[in-house]
C-alpha atoms as a PDB file:
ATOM      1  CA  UNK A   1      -8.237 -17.103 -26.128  1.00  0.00           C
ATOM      2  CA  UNK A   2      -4.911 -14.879 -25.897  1.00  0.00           C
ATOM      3  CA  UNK A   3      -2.583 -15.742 -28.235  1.00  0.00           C
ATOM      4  CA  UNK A   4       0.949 -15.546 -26.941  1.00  0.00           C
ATOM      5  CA  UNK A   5       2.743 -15.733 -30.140  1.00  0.00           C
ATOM      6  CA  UNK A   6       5.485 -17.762 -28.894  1.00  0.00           C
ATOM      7  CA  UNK A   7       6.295 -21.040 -30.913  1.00  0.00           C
ATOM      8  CA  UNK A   8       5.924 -24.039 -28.414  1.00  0.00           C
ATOM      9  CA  UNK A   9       4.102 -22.114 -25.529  1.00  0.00           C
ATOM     10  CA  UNK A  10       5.157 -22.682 -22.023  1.00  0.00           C
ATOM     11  CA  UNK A  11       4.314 -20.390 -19.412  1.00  0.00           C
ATOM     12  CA  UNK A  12       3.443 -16.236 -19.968  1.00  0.00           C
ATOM     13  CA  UNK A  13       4.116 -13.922 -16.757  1.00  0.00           C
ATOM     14  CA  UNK A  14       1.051 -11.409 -16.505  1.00  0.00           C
ATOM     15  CA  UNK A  15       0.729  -8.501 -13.969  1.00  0.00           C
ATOM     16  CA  UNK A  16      -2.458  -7.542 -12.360  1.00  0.00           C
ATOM     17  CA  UNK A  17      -3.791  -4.269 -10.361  1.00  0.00           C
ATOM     18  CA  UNK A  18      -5.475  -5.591  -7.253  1.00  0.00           C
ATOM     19  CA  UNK A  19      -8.174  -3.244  -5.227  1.00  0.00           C
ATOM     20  CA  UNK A  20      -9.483  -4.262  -1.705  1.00  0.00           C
ATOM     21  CA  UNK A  21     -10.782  -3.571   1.382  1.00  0.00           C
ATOM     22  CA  UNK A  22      -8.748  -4.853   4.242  1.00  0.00           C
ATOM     23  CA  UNK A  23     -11.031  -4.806   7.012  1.00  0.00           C
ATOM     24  CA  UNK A  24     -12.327  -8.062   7.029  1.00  0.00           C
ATOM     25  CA  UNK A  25      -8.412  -9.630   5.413  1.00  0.00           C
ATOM     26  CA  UNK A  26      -5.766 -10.829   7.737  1.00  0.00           C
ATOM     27  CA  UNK A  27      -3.352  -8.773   6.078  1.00  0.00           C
ATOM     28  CA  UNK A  28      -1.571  -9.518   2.303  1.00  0.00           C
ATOM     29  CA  UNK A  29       0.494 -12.280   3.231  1.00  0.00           C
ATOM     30  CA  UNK A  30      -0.667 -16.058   3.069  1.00  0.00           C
ATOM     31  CA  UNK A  31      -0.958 -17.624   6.485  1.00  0.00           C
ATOM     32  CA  UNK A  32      -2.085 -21.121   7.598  1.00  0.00           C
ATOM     33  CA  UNK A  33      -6.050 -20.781   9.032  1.00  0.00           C
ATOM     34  CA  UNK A  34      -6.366 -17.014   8.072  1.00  0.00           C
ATOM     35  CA  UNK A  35      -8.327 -15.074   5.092  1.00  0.00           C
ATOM     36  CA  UNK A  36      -5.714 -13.220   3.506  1.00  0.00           C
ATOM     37  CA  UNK A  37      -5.401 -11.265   0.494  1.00  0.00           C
ATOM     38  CA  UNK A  38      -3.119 -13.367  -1.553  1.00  0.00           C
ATOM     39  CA  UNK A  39      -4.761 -16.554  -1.003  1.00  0.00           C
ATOM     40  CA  UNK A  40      -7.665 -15.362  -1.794  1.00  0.00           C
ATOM     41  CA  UNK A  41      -6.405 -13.434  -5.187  1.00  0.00           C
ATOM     42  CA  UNK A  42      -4.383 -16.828  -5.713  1.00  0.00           C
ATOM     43  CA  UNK A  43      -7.475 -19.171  -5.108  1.00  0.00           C
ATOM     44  CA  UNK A  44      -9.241 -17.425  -7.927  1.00  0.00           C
ATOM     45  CA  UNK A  45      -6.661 -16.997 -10.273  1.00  0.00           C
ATOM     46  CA  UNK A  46      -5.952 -21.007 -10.064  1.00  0.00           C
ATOM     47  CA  UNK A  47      -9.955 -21.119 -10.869  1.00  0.00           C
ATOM     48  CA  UNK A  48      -9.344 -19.258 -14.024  1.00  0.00           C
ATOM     49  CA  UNK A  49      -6.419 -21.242 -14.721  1.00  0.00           C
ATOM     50  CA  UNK A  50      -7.390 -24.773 -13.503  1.00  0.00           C
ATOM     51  CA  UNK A  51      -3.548 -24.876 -12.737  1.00  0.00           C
ATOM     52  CA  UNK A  52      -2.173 -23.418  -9.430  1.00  0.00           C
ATOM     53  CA  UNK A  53      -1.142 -20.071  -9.223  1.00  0.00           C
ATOM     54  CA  UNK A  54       1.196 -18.432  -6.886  1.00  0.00           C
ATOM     55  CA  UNK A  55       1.629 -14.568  -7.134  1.00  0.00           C
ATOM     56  CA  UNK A  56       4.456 -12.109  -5.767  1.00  0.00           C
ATOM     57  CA  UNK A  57       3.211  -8.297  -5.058  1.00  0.00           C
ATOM     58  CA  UNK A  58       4.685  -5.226  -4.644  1.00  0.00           C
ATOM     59  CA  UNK A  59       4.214  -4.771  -1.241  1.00  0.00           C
ATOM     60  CA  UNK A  60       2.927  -6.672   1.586  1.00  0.00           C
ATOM     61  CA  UNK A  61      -0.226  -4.775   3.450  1.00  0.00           C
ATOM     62  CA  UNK A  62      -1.311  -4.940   7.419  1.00  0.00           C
ATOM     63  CA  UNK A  63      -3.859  -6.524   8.538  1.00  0.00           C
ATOM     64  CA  UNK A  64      -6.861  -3.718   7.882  1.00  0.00           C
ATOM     65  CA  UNK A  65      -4.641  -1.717   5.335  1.00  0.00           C
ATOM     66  CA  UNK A  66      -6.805  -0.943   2.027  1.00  0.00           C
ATOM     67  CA  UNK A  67      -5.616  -0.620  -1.539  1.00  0.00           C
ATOM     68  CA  UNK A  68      -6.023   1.066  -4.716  1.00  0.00           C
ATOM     69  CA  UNK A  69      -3.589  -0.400  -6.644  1.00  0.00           C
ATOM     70  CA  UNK A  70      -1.894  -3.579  -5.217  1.00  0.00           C
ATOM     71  CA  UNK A  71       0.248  -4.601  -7.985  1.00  0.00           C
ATOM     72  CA  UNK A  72       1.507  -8.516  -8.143  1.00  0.00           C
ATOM     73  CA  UNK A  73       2.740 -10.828 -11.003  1.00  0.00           C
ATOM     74  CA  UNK A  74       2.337 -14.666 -11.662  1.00  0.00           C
ATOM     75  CA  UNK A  75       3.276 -17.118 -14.050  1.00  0.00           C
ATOM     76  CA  UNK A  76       0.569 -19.063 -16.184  1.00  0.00           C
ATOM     77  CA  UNK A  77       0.832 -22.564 -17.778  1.00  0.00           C
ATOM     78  CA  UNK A  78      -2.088 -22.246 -20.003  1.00  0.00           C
ATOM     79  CA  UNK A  79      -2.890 -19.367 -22.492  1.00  0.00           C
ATOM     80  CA  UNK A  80      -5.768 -16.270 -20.980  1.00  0.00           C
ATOM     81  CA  UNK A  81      -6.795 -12.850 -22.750  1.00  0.00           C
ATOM     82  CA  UNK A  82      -6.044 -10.020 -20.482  1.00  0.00           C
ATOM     83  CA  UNK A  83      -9.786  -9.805 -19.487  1.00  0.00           C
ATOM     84  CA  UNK A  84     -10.550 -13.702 -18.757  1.00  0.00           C
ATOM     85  CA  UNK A  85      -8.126 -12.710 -15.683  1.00  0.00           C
ATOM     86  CA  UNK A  86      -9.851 -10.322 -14.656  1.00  0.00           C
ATOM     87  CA  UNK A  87     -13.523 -11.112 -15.174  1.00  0.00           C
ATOM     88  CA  UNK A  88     -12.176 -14.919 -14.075  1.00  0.00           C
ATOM     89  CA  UNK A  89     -11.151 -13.817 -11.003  1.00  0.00           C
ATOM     90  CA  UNK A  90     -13.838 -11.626  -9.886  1.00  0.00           C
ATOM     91  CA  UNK A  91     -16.111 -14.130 -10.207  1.00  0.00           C
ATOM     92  CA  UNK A  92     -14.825 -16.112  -7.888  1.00  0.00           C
ATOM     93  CA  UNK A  93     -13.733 -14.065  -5.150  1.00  0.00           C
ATOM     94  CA  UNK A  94     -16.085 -11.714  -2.756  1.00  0.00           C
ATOM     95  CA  UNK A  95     -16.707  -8.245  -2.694  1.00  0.00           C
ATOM     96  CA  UNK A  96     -13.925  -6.717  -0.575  1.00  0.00           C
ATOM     97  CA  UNK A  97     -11.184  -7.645  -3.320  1.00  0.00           C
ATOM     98  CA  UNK A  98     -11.439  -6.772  -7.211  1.00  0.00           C
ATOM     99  CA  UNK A  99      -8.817  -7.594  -9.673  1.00  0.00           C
ATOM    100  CA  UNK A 100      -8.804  -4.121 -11.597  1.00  0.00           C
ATOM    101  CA  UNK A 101      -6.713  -5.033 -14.616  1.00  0.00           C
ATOM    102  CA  UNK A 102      -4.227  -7.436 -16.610  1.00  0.00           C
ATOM    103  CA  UNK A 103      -1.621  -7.414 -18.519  1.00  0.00           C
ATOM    104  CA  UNK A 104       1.055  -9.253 -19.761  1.00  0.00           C
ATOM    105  CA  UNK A 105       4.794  -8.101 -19.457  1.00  0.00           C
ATOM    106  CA  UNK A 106       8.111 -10.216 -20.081  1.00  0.00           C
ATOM    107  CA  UNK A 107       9.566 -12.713 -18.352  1.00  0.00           C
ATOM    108  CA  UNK A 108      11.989 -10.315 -16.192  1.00  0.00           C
ATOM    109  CA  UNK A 109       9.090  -8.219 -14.881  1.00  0.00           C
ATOM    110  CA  UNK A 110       8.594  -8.636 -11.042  1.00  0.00           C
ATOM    111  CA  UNK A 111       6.328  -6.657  -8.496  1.00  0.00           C
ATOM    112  CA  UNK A 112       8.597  -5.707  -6.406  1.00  0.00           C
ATOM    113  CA  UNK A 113      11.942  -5.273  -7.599  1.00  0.00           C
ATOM    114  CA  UNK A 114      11.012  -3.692 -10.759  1.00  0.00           C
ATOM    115  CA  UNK A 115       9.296  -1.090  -8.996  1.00  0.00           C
ATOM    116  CA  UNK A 116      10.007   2.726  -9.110  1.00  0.00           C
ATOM    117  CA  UNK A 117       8.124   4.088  -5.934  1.00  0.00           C
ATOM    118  CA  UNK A 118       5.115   2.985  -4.043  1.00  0.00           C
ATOM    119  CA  UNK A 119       2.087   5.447  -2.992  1.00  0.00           C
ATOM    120  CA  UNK A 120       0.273   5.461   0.074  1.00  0.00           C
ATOM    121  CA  UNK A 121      -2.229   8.010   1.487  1.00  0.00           C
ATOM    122  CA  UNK A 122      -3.002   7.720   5.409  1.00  0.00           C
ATOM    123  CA  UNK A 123      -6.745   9.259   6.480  1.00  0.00           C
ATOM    124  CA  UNK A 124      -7.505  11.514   9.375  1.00  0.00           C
ATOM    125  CA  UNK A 125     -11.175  11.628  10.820  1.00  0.00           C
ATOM    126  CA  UNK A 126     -10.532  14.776  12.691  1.00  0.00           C
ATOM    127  CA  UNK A 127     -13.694  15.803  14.613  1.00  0.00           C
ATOM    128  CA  UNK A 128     -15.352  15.457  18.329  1.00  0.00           C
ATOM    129  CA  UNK A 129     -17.862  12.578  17.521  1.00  0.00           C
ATOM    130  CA  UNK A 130     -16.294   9.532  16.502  1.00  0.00           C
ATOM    131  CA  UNK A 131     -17.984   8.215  13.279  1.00  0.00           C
ATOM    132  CA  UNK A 132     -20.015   4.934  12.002  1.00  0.00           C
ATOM    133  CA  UNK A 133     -19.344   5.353   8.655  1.00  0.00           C
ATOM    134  CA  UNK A 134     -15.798   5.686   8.281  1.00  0.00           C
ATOM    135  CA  UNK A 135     -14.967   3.596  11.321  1.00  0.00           C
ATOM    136  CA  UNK A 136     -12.909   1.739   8.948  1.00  0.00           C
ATOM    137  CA  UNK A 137     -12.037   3.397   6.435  1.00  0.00           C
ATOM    138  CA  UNK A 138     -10.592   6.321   8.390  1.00  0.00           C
ATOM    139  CA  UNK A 139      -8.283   6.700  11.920  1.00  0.00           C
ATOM    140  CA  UNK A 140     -10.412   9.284  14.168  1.00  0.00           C
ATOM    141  CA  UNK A 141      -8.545  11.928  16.601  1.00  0.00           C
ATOM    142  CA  UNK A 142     -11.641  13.979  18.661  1.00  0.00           C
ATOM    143  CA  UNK A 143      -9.125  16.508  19.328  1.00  0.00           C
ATOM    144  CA  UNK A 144      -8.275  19.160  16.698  1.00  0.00           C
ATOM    145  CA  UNK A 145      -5.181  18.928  14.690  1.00  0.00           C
ATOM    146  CA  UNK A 146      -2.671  22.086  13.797  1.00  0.00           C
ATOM    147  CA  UNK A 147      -2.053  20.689  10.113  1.00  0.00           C
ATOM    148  CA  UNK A 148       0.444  24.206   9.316  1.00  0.00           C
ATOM    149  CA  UNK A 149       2.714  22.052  11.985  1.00  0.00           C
ATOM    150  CA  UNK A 150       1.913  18.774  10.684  1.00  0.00           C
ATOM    151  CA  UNK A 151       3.387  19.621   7.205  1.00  0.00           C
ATOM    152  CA  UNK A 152       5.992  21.463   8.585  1.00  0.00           C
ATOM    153  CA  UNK A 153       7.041  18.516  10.729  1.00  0.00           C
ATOM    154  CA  UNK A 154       6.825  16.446   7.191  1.00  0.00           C
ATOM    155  CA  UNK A 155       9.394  18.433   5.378  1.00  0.00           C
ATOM    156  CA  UNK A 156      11.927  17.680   7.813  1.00  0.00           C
ATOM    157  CA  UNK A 157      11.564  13.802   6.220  1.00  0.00           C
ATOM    158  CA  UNK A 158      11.785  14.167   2.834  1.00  0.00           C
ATOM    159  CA  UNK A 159      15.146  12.813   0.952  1.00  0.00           C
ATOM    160  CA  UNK A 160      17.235   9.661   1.638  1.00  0.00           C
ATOM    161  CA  UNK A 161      17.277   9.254   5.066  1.00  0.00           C
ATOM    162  CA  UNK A 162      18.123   5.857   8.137  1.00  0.00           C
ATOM    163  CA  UNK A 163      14.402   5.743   8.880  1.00  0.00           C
ATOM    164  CA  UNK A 164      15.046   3.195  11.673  1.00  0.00           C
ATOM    165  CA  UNK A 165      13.336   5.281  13.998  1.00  0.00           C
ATOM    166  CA  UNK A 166      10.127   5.244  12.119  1.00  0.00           C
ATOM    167  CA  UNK A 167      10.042   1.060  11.241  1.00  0.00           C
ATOM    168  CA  UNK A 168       8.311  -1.834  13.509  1.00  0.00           C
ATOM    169  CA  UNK A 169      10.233  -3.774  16.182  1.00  0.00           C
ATOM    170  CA  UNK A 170      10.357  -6.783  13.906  1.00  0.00           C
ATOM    171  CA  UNK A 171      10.813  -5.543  10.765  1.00  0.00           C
ATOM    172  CA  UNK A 172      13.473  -7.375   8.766  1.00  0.00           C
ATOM    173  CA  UNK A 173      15.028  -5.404   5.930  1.00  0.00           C
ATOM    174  CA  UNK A 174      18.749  -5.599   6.478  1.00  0.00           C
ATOM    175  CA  UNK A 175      18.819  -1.765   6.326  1.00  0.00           C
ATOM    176  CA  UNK A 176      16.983   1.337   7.412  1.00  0.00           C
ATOM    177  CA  UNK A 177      17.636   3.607   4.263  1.00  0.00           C
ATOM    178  CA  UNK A 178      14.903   4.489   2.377  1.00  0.00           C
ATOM    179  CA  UNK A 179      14.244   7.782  -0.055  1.00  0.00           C
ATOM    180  CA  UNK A 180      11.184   9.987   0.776  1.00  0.00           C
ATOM    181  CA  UNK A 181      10.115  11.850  -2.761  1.00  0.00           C
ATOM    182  CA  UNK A 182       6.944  13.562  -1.658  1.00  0.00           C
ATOM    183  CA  UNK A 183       4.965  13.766   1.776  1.00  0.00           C
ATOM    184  CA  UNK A 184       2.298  16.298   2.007  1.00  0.00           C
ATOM    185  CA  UNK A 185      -0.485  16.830   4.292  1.00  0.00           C
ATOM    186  CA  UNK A 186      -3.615  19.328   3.763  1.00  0.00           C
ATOM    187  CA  UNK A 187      -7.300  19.398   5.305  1.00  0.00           C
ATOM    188  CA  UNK A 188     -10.086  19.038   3.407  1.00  0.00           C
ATOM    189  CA  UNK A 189     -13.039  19.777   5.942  1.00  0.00           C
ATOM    190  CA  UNK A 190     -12.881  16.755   8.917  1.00  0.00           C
ATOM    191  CA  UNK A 191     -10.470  14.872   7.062  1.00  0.00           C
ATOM    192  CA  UNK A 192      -6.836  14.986   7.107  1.00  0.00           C
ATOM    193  CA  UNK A 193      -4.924  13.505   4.023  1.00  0.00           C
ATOM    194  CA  UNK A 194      -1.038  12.720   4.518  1.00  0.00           C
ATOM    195  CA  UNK A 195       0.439  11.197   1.617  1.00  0.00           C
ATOM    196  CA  UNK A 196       3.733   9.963   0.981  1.00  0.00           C
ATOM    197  CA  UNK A 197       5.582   8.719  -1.880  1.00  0.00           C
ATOM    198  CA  UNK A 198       8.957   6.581  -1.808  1.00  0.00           C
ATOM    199  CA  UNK A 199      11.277   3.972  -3.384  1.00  0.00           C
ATOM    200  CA  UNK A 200      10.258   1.754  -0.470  1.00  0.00           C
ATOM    201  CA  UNK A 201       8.918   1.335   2.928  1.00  0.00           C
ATOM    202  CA  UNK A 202       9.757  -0.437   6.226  1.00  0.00           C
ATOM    203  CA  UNK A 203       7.184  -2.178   8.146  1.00  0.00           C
ATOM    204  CA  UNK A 204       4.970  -0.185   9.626  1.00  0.00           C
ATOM    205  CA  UNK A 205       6.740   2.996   7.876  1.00  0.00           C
ATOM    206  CA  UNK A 206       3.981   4.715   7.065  1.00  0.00           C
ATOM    207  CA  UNK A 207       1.894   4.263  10.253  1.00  0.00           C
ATOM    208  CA  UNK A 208       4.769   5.255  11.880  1.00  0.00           C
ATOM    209  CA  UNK A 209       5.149   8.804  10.247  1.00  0.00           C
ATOM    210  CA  UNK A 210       1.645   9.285  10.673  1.00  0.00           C
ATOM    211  CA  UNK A 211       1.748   8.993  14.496  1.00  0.00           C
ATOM    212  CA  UNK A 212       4.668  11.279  14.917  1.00  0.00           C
ATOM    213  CA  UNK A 213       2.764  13.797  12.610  1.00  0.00           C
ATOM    214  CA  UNK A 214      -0.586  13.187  14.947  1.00  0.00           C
ATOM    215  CA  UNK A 215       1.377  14.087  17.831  1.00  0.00           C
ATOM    216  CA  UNK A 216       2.910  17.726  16.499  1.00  0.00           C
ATOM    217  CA  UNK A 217      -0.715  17.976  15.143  1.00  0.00           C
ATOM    218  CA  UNK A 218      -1.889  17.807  18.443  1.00  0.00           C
ATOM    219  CA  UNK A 219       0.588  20.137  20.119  1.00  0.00           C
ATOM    220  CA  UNK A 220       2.446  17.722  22.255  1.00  0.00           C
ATOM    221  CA  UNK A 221       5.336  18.097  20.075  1.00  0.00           C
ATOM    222  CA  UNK A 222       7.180  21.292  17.838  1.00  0.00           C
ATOM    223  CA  UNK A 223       7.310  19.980  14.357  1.00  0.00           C
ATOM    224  CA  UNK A 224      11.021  20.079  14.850  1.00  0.00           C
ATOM    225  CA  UNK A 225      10.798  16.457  16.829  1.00  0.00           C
ATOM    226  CA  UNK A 226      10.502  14.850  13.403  1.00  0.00           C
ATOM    227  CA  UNK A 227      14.534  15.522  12.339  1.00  0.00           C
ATOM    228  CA  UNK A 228      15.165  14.909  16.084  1.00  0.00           C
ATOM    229  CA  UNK A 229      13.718  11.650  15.661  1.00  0.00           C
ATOM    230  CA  UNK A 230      15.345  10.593  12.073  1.00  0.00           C
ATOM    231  CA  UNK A 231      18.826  11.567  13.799  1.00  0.00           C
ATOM    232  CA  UNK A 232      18.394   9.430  17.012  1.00  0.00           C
ATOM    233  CA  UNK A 233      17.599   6.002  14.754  1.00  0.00           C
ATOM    234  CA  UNK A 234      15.571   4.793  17.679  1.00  0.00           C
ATOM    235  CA  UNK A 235      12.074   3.212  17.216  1.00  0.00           C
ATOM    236  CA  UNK A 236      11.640   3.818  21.088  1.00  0.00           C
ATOM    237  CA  UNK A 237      11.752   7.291  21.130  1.00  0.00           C
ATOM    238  CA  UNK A 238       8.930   7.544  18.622  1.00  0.00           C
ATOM    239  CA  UNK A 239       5.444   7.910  18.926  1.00  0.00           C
ATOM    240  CA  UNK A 240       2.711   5.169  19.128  1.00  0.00           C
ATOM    241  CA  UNK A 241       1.806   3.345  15.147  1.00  0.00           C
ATOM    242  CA  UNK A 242      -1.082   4.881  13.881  1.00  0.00           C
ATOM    243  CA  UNK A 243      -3.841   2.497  12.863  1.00  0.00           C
ATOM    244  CA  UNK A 244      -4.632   0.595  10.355  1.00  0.00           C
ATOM    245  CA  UNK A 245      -7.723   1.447   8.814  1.00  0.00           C
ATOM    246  CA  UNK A 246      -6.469   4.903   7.678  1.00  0.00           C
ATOM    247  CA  UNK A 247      -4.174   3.683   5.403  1.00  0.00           C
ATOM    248  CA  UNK A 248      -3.960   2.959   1.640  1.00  0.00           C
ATOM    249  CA  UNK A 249      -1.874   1.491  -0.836  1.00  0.00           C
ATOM    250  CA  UNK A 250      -2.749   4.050  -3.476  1.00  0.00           C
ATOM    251  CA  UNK A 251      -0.042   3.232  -6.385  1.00  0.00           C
ATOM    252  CA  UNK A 252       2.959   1.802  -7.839  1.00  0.00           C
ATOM    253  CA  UNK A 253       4.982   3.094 -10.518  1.00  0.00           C
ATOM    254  CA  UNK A 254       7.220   1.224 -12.828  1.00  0.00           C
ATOM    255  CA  UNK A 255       9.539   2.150 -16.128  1.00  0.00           C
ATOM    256  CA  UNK A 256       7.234   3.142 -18.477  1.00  0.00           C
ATOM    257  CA  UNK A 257       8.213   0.656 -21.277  1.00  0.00           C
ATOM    258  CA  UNK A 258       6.359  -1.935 -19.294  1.00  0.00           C
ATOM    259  CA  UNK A 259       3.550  -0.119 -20.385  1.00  0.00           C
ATOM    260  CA  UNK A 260       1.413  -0.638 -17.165  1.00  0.00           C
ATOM    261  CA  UNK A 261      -2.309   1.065 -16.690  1.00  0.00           C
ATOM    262  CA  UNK A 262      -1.923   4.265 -14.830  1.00  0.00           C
ATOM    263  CA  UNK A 263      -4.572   4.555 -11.527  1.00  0.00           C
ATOM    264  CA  UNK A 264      -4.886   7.956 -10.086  1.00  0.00           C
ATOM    265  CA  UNK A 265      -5.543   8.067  -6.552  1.00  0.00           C
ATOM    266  CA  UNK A 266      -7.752  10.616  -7.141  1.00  0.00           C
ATOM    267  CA  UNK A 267     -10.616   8.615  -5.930  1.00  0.00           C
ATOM    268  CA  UNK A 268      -9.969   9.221  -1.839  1.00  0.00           C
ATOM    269  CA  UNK A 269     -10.203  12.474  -2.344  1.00  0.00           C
ATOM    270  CA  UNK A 270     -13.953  11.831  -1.165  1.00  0.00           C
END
């Protein structure tokens, strides 16, 4: 058993790096009559624990969204080694979600708001013949895709920007603001990788920037339409969300004296 060391033992907060595949999930977020990722990550972990457990993450995932590196915390009543988590809960949940590691950080840790940046990387099937494999791990455009525009389009997004024109009808955060740090996209063969790194997202954010970049990609619109678009702070004018399967939650960072496992998202590189 892990021993705590704390005289009179109450509860421990541990963090845990969450992989899955979101085809078959309902999205992240608990709701009544659905499979979701956190119910099912919170099912298991109250296995483990024979005490419910409720968990907060770093960022709530789409319906069909995939990811590397979820990262949530949770509270426990009773005393676990790092790995009882971990092999606990993959034992009891299927194959499309894996709890990657655990470990335990102090009491004013949380998921979210302790977070640096988040990490995603949206995938591009770009070729005529639409394919069975990657059907959902990867969006497909038949047409071919100008990619020198495409990451010229993305420059014109990185910094602190009102990114209202690029977040969902319904999305709720009380402002638009968010700081791009890196958003790059390159070819590698048939696939198209755009990846984007920030303090936060909106809903939808990412999907969002990938459809504007699919449409200068495709020559409908100069690469210059992406300022144009962060300037107007108009969802409307935008272009159509890309979908869901191509994208990934690929990593979170946090201050370093948390002392968190580092994932590379090196591994959808194919």
């Amino acid at each position: 058993m892990f021993e705590s060391g704390l005289p009179g033992f109450d509860s421990m907060r541990f963090a845990l790096g969450v992989e899955y595949d979101g085809s078959d999930f309902s999205g992240w977020e608990s709701q009544p009559g659905q499979r979701t990722v956190q119910s099912t990550v919170e099912s298991a972990l109250t296995s483990v624990a024979d005490n419910p457990i409720g968990v907060i993450c770093a960022g709530r995932t789409d319906a069909g969204v995939h990811a590397l590196e979820q990262v949530v915390h949770f509270d426990s009543p009773v005393e676990r080694a790092p790995h009882e988590w971990v092999l606990g809960a993959n034992s009891n949940m299927a194959s499309d979600v894996s709890v990657r590691w655990a470990h335990p950080v102090a009491e004013g840790f949380h998921a979210r708001f302790t977070a640096l940046r988040r990490s995603y990387r949206y995938v591009i099937q770009n070729r005529r013949e639409r394919s069975a494999l990657l059907r959902r791990r990867a969006s497909w455009e038949r047409g071919p895709l100008d990619v020198t525009s495409m990451a010229r389009a993305a420059e014109q997004l990185l910094g602190e920007h009102d990114f209202s024109s690029f977040r969902a009808a319904g999305c709720q955060a009380k402002n638009a603001v968010r700081r791009v740090a890196h958003l790059d996209v390159q070819r590698r063969g048939e696939l198209i990788f755009i990846d984007i790194v920030a303090n936060a997202f909106l809903q939808h954010m990412v999907r969002n920037v990938a459809g504007v970049l699919v449409e200068i990609g495709k020559g409908k619109r100069p690469p210059d339409w992406a300022g144009e678009l962060l300037e107007a702070r108009d969802r409307t004018l935008g272009a159509a969300t890309a979908p869901p399967q191509g994208l990934y939650l690929t990593c979170i960072d946090y201050p370093p004296e948390h002392g968190l496992p580092a994932v590379s998202p090196e591994w959808l590189l194919w």
